[in-house]
N, C-alpha and C. Protein backbone atom coordinates (compact mmCIF):
# COMPACT_ATOMS: atom_id res chain seq x y z
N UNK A 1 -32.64 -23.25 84.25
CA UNK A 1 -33.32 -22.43 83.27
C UNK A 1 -32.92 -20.98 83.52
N UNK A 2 -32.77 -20.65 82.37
CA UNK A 2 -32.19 -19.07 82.65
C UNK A 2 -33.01 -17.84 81.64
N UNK A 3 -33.49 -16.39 82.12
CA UNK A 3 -33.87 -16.12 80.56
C UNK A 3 -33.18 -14.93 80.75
N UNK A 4 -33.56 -14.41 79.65
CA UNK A 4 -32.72 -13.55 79.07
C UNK A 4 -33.66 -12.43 78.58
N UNK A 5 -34.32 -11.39 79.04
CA UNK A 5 -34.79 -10.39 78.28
C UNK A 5 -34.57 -10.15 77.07
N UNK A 6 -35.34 -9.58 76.41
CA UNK A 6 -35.37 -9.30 75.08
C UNK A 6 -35.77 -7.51 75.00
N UNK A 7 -35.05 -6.59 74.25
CA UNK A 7 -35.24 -5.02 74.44
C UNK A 7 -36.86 -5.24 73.86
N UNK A 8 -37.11 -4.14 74.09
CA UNK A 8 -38.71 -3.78 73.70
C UNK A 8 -39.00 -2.52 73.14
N UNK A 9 -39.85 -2.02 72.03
CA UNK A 9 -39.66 -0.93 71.68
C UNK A 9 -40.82 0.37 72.23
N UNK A 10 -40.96 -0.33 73.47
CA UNK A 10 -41.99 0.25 74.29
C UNK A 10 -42.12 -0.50 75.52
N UNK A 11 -42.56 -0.03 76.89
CA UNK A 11 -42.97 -1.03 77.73
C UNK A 11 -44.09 -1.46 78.07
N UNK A 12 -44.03 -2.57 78.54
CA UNK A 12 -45.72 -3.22 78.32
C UNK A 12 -45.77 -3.93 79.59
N UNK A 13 -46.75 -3.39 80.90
CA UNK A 13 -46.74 -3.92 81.88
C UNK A 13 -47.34 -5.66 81.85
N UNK A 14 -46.34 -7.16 82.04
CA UNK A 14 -47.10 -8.02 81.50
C UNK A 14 -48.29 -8.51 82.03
N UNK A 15 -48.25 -8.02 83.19
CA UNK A 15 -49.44 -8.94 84.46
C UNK A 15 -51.10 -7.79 83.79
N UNK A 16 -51.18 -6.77 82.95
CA UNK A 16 -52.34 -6.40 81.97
C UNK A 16 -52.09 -6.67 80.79
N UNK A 17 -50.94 -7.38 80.25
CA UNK A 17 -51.15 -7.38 78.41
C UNK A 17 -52.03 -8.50 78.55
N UNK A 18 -52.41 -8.97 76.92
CA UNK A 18 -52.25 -10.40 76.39
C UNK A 18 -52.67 -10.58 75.10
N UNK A 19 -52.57 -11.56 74.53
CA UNK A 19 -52.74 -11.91 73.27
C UNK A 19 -53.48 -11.28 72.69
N UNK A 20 -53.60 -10.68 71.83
CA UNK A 20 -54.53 -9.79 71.04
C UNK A 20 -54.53 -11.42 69.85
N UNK A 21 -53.84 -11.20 69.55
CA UNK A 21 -53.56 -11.99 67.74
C UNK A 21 -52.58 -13.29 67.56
N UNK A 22 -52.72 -14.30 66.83
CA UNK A 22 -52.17 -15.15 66.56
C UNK A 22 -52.27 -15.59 65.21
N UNK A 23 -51.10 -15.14 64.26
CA UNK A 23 -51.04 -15.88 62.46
C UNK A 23 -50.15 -16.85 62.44
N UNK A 24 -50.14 -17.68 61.81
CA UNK A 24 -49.08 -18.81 61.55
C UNK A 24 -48.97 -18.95 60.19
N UNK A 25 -47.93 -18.39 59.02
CA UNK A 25 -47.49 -18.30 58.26
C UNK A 25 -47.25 -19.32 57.75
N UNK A 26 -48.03 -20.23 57.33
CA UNK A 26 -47.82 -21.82 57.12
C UNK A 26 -46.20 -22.18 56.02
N UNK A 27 -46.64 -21.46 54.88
CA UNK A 27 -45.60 -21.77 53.61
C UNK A 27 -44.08 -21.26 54.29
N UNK A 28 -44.13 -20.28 54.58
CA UNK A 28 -42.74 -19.43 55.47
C UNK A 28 -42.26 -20.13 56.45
N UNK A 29 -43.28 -20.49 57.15
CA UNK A 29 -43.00 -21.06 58.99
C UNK A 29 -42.83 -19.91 59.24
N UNK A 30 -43.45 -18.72 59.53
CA UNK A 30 -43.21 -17.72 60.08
C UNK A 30 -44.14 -17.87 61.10
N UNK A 31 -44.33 -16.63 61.86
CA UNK A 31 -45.17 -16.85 63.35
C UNK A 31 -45.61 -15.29 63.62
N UNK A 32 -46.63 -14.30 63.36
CA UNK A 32 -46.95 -13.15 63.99
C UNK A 32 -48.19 -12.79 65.23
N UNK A 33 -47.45 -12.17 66.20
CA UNK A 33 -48.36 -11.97 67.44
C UNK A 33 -48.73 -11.11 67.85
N UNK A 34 -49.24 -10.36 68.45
CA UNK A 34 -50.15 -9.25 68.12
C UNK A 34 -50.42 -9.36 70.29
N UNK A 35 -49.55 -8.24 70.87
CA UNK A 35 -49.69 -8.36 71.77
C UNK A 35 -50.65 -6.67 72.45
N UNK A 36 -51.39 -7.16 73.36
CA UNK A 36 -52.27 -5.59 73.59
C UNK A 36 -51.32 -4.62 74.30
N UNK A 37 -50.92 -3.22 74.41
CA UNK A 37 -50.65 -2.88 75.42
C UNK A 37 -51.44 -1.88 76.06
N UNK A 38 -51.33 -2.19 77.43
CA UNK A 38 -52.06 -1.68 78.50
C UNK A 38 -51.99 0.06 78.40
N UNK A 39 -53.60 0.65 78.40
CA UNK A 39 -53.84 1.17 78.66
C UNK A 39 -53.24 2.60 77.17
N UNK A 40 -53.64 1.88 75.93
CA UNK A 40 -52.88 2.18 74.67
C UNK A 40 -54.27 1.46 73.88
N UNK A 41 -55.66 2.23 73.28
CA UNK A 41 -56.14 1.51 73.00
C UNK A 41 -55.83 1.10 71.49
N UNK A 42 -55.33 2.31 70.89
CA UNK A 42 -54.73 1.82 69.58
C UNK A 42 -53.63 1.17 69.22
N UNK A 43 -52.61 0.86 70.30
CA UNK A 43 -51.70 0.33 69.87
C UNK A 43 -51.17 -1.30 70.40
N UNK A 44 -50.62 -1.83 69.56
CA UNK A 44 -50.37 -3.28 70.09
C UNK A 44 -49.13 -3.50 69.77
N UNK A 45 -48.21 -4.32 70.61
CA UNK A 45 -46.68 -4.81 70.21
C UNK A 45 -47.00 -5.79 69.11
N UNK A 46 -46.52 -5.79 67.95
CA UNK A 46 -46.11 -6.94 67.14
C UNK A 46 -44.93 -7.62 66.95
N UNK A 47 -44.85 -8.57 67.53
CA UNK A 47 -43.96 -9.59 67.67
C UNK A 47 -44.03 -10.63 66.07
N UNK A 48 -42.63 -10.21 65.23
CA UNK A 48 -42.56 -11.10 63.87
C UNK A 48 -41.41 -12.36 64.10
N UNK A 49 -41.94 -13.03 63.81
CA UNK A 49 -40.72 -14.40 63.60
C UNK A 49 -40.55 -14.88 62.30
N UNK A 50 -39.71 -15.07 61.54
CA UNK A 50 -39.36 -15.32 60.28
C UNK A 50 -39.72 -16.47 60.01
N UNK A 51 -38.90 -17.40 60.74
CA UNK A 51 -38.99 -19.03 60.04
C UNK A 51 -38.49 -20.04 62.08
N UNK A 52 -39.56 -20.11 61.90
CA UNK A 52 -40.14 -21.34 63.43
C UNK A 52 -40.20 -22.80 63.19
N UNK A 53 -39.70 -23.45 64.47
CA UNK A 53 -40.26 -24.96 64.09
C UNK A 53 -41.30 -25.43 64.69
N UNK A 54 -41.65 -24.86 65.53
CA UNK A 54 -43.07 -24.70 66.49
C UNK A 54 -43.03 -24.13 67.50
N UNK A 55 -44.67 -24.23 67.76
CA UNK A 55 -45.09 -22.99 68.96
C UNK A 55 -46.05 -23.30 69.68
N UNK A 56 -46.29 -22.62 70.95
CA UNK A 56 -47.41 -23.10 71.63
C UNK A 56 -48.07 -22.18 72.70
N UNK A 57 -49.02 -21.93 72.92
CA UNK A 57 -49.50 -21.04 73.73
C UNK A 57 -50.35 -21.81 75.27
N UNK A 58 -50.15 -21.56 76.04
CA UNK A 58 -50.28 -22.03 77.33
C UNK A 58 -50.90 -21.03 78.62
N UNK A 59 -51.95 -21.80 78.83
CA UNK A 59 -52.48 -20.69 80.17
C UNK A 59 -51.01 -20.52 81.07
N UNK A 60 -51.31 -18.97 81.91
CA UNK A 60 -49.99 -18.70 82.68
C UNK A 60 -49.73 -19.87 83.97
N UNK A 61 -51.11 -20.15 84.29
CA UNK A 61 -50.99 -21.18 85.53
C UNK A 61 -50.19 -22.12 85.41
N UNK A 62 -50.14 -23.21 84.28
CA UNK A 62 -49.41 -24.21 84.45
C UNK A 62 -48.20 -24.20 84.08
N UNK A 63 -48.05 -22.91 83.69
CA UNK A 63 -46.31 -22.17 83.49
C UNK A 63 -45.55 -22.30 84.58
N UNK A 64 -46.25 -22.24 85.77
CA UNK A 64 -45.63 -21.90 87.00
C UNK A 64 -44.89 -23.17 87.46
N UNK A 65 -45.75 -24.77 87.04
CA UNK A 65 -45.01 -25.52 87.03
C UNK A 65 -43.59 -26.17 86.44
N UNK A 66 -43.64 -25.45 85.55
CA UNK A 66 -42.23 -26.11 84.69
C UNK A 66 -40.80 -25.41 85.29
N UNK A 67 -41.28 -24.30 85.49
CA UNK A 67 -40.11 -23.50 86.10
C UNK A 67 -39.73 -23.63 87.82
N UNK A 68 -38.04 -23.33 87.74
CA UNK A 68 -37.80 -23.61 89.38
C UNK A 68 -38.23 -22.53 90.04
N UNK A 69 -38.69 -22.74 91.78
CA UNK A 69 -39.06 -21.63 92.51
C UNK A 69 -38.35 -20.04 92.09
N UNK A 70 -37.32 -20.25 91.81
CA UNK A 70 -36.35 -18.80 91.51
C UNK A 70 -36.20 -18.65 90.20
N UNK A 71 -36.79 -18.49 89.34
CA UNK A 71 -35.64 -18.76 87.94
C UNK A 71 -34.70 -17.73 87.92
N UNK A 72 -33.90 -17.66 87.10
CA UNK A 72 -32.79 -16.56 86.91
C UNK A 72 -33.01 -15.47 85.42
N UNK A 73 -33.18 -14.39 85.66
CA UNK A 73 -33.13 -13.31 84.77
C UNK A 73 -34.56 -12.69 84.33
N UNK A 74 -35.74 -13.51 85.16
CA UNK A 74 -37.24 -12.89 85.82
C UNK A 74 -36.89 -11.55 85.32
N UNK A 75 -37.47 -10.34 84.84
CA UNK A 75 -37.79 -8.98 85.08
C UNK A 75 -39.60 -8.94 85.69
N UNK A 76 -39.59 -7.94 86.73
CA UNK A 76 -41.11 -7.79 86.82
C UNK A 76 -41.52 -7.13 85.49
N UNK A 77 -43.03 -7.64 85.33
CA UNK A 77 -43.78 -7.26 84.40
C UNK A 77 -43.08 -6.68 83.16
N UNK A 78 -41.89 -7.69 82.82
CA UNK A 78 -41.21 -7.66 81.32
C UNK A 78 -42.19 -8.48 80.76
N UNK A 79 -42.12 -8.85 79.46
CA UNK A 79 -43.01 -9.83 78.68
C UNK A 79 -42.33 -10.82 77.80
N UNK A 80 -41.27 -10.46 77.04
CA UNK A 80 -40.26 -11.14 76.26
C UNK A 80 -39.15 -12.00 76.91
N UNK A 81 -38.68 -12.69 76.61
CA UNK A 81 -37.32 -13.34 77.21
C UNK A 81 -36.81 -14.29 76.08
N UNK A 82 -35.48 -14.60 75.60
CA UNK A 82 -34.99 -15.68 75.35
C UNK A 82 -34.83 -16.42 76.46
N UNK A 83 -34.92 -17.94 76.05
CA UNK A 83 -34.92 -18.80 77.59
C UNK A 83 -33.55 -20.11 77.17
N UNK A 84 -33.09 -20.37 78.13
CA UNK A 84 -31.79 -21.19 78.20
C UNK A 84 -32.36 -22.22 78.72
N UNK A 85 -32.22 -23.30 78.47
CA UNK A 85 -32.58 -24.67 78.98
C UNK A 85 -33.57 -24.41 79.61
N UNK A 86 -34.48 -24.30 78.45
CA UNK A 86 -36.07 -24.22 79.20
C UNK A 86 -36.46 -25.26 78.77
N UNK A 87 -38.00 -25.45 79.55
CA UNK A 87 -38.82 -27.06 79.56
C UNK A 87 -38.97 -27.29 78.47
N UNK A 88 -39.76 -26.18 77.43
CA UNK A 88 -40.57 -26.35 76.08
C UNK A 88 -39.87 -27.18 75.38
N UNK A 89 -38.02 -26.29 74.73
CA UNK A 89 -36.91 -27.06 74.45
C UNK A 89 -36.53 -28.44 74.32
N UNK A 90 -36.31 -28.64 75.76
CA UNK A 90 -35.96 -30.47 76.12
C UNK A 90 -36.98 -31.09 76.32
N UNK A 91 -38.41 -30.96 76.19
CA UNK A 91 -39.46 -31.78 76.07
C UNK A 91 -39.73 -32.00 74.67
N UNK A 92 -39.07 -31.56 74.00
CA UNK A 92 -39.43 -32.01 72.04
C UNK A 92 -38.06 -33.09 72.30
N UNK A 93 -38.41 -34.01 71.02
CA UNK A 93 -37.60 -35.41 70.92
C UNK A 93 -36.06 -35.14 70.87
N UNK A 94 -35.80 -36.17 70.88
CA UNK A 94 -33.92 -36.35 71.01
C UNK A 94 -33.76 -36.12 69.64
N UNK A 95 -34.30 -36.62 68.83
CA UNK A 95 -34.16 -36.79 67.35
C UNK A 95 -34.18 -35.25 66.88
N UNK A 96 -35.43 -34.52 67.56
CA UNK A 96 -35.79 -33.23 66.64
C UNK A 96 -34.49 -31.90 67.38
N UNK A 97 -33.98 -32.09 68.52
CA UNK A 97 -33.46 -31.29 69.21
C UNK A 97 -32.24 -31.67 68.46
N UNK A 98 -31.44 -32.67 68.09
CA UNK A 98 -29.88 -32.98 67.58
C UNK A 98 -30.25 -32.59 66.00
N UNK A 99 -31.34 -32.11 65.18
CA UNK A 99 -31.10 -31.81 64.11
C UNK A 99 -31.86 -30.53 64.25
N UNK A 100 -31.66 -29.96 65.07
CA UNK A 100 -31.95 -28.12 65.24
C UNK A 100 -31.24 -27.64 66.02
N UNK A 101 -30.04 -28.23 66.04
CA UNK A 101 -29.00 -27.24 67.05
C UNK A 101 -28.83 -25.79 67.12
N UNK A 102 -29.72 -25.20 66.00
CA UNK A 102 -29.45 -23.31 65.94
C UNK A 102 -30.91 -22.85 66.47
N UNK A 103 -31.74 -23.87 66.72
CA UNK A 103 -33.10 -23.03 67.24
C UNK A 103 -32.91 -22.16 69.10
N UNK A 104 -34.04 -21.63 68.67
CA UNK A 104 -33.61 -21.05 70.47
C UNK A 104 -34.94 -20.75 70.81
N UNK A 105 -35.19 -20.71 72.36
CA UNK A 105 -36.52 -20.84 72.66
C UNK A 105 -37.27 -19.34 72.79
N UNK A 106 -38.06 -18.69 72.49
CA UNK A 106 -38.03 -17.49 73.35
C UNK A 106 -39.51 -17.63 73.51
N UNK A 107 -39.63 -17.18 74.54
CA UNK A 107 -41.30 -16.92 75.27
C UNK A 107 -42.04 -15.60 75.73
N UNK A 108 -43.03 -15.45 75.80
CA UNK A 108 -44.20 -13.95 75.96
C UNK A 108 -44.89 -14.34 77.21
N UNK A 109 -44.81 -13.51 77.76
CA UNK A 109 -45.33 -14.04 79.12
C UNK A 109 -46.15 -13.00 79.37
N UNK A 110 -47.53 -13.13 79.44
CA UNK A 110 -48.65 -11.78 80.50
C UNK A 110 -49.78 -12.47 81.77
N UNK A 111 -50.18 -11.75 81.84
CA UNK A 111 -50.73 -11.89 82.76
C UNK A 111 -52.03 -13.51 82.95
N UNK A 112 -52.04 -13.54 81.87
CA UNK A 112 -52.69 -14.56 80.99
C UNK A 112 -52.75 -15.82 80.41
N UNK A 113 -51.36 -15.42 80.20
CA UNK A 113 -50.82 -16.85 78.92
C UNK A 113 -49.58 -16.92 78.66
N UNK A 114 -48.99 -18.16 78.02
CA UNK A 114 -47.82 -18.03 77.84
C UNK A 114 -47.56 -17.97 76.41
N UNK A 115 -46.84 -17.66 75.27
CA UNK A 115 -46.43 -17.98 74.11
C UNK A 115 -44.66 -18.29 74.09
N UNK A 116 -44.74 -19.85 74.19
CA UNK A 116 -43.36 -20.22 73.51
C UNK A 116 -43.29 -20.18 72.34
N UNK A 117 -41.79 -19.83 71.77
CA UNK A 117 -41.74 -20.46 69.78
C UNK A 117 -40.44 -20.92 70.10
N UNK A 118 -39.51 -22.07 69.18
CA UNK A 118 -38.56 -22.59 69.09
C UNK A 118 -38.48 -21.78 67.68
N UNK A 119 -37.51 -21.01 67.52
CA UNK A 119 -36.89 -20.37 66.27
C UNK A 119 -35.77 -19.92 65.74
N UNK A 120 -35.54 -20.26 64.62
CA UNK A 120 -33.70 -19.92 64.04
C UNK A 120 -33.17 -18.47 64.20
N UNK A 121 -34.36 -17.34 64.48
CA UNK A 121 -33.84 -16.22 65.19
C UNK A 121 -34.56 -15.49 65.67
N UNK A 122 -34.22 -14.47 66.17
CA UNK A 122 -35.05 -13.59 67.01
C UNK A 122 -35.94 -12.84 66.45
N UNK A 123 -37.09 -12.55 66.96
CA UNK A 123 -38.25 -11.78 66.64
C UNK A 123 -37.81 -10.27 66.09
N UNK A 124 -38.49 -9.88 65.41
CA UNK A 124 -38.54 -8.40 64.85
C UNK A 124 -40.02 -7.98 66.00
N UNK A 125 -39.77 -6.58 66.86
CA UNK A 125 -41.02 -6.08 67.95
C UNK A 125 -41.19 -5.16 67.48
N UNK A 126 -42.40 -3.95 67.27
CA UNK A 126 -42.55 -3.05 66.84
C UNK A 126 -44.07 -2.77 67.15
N UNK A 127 -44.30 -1.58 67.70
CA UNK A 127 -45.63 -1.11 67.82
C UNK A 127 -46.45 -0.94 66.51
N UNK A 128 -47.69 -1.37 65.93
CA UNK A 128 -48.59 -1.03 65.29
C UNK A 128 -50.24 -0.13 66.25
N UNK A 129 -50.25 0.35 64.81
CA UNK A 129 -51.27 1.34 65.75
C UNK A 129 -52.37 1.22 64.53
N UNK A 130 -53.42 1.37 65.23
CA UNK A 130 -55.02 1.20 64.12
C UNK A 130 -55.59 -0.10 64.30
């Protein structure tokens, strides 16, 4: 398993963010998340996804199991990552994985929780404020 940071248009220490918000854009398959950042009371990262095939949110604890003792490309208290042969990925069917060969996994990680999405592209991030 490997990840891959994702730029940010601000930094957000992850071990104090977490989920502020969760929409699921049913007709679109879109996905918007609404992340807090620390010590910013008006402002929150919004994380947009266009078109998803699913998603899932997970306490951080049992995160710890899927992954190897080391993983590769960890940042401390980053929050974003694309992930390379991650669990979420190869635990959906043989069937659904050989007819989504363009999805890619990316995950939110705080102090808290986890948010995977399997999606045809990368998130749009951007601070909202109010």
């Amino acid at each position: 398993m490997r990840y891959i940071p994702l730029p940010m248009p601000v930094a957000v220490k992850a071990s104090h963010s977490d989920l502020a918000r969760l929409e699921y854009v049913g007709r679109g398959r879109g996905l918007r998340a609404m992340f807090k950042i620390p010590d910013d009371e008006d402002g929150g990262l919004l994380v947009v996804f266009d078109k998803i095939e699913t998603f899932r949110v997970v306490d951080e604890m049992p995160l710890s199991t899927e992954a190897p003792a080391f993983p590769e490309g960890l940042v401390e208290e980053h929050v974003a990552y694309r992930v390379e042969d991650g669990v979420f990925r190869q635990n959906q069917s043989e069937a659904f994985r050989a007819n989504s060969p363009d999805l890619h996994h990316y995950q939110f990680v705080t102090g808290w929780m986890c948010l995977d999405v399997l999606s045809y592209g990368p998130p749009e991030m951007s601070v909202e404020r109010g």
